[in-house]
Protein backbone atom coordinates (compact mmCIF):
# COMPACT_ATOMS: atom_id res chain seq x y z
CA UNK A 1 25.37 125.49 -82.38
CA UNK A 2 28.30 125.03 -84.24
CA UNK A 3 28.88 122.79 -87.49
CA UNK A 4 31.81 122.54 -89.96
CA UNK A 5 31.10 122.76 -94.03
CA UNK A 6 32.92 122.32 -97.14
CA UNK A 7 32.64 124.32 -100.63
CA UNK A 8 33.89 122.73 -103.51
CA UNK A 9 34.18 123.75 -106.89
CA UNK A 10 32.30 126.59 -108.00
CA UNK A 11 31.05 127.16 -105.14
CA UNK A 12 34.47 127.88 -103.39
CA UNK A 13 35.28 130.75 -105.41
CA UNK A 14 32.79 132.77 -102.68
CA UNK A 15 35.67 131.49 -100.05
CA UNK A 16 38.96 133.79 -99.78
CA UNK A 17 41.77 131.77 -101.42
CA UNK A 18 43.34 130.53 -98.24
CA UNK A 19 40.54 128.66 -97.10
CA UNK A 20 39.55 126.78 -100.77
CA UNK A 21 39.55 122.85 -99.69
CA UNK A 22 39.35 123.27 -95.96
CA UNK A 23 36.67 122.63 -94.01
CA UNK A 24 35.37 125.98 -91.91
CA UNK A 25 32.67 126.28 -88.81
CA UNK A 26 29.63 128.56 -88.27
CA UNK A 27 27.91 129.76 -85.83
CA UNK A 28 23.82 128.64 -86.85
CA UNK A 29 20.85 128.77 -84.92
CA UNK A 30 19.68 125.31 -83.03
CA UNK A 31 16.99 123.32 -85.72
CA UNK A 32 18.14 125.12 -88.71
CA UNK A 33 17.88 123.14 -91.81
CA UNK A 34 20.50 122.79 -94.56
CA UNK A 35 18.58 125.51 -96.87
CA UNK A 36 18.91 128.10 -94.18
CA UNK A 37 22.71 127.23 -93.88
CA UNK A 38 22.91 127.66 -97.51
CA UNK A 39 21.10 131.36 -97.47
CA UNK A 40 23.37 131.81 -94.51
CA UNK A 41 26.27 131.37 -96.96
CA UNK A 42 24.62 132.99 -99.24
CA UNK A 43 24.67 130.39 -102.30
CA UNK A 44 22.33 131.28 -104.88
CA UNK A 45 19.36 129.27 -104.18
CA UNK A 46 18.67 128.99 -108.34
CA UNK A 47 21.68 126.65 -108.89
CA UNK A 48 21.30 122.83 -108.10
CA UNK A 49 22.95 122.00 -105.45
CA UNK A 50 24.56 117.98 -103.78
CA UNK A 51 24.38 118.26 -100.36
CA UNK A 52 25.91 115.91 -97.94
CA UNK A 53 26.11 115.65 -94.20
CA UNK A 54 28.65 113.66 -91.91
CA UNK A 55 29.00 111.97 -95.46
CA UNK A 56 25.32 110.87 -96.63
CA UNK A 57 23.73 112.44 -99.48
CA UNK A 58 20.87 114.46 -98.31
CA UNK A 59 18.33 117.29 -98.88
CA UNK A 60 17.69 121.31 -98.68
CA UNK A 61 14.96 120.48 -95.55
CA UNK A 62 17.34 118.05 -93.43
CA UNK A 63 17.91 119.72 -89.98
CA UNK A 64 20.87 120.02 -88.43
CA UNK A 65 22.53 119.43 -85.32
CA UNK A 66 25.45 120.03 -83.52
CA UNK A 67 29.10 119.39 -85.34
CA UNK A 68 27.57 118.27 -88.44
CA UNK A 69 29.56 118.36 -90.96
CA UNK A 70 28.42 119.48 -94.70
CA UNK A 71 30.25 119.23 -97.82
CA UNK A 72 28.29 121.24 -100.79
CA UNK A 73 29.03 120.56 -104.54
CA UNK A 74 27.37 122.22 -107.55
CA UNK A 75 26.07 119.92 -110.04
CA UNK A 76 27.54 119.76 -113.59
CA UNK A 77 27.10 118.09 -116.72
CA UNK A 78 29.14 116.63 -119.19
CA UNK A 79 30.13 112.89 -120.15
């Protein structure tokens, strides 16, 4: 099945430059879950991670489904 997904900061330096800010699609398997799109895309699995799909915040275990749409942000800290 196909879905689109977003990198943003940090995490879009693992994107060539002409795709930073664009939403791309992949090709996953039917069922996956958000954690095996993120090993898929290869995101180390050590840094925390906000996940959202078609725009609601959710978690590493939420399955997917067809033309989903994920945006992934590191966190960060500061004030």
């Amino acid at each position: 099945m196909r879905i689109e997904y977003a990198l943003f900061a940090s995490f879009s330096n693992q994107l060539p430059s002409e795709a930073k800010g664009k939403a791309r699609s992949i090709q996953i398997q039917e069922g996956s879950t958000v954690e095996a799109l993120l090993a898929q895309l290869q995101l180390p699995p050590d840094k925390p991670k906000m996940i959202f799909v078609n725009h609601h915040r959710t978690t590493a275990d939420a399955v997917l489904t067809e033309d989903d749409r994920v945006a992934i942000f590191p966190l960060v800290a500061g004030g």
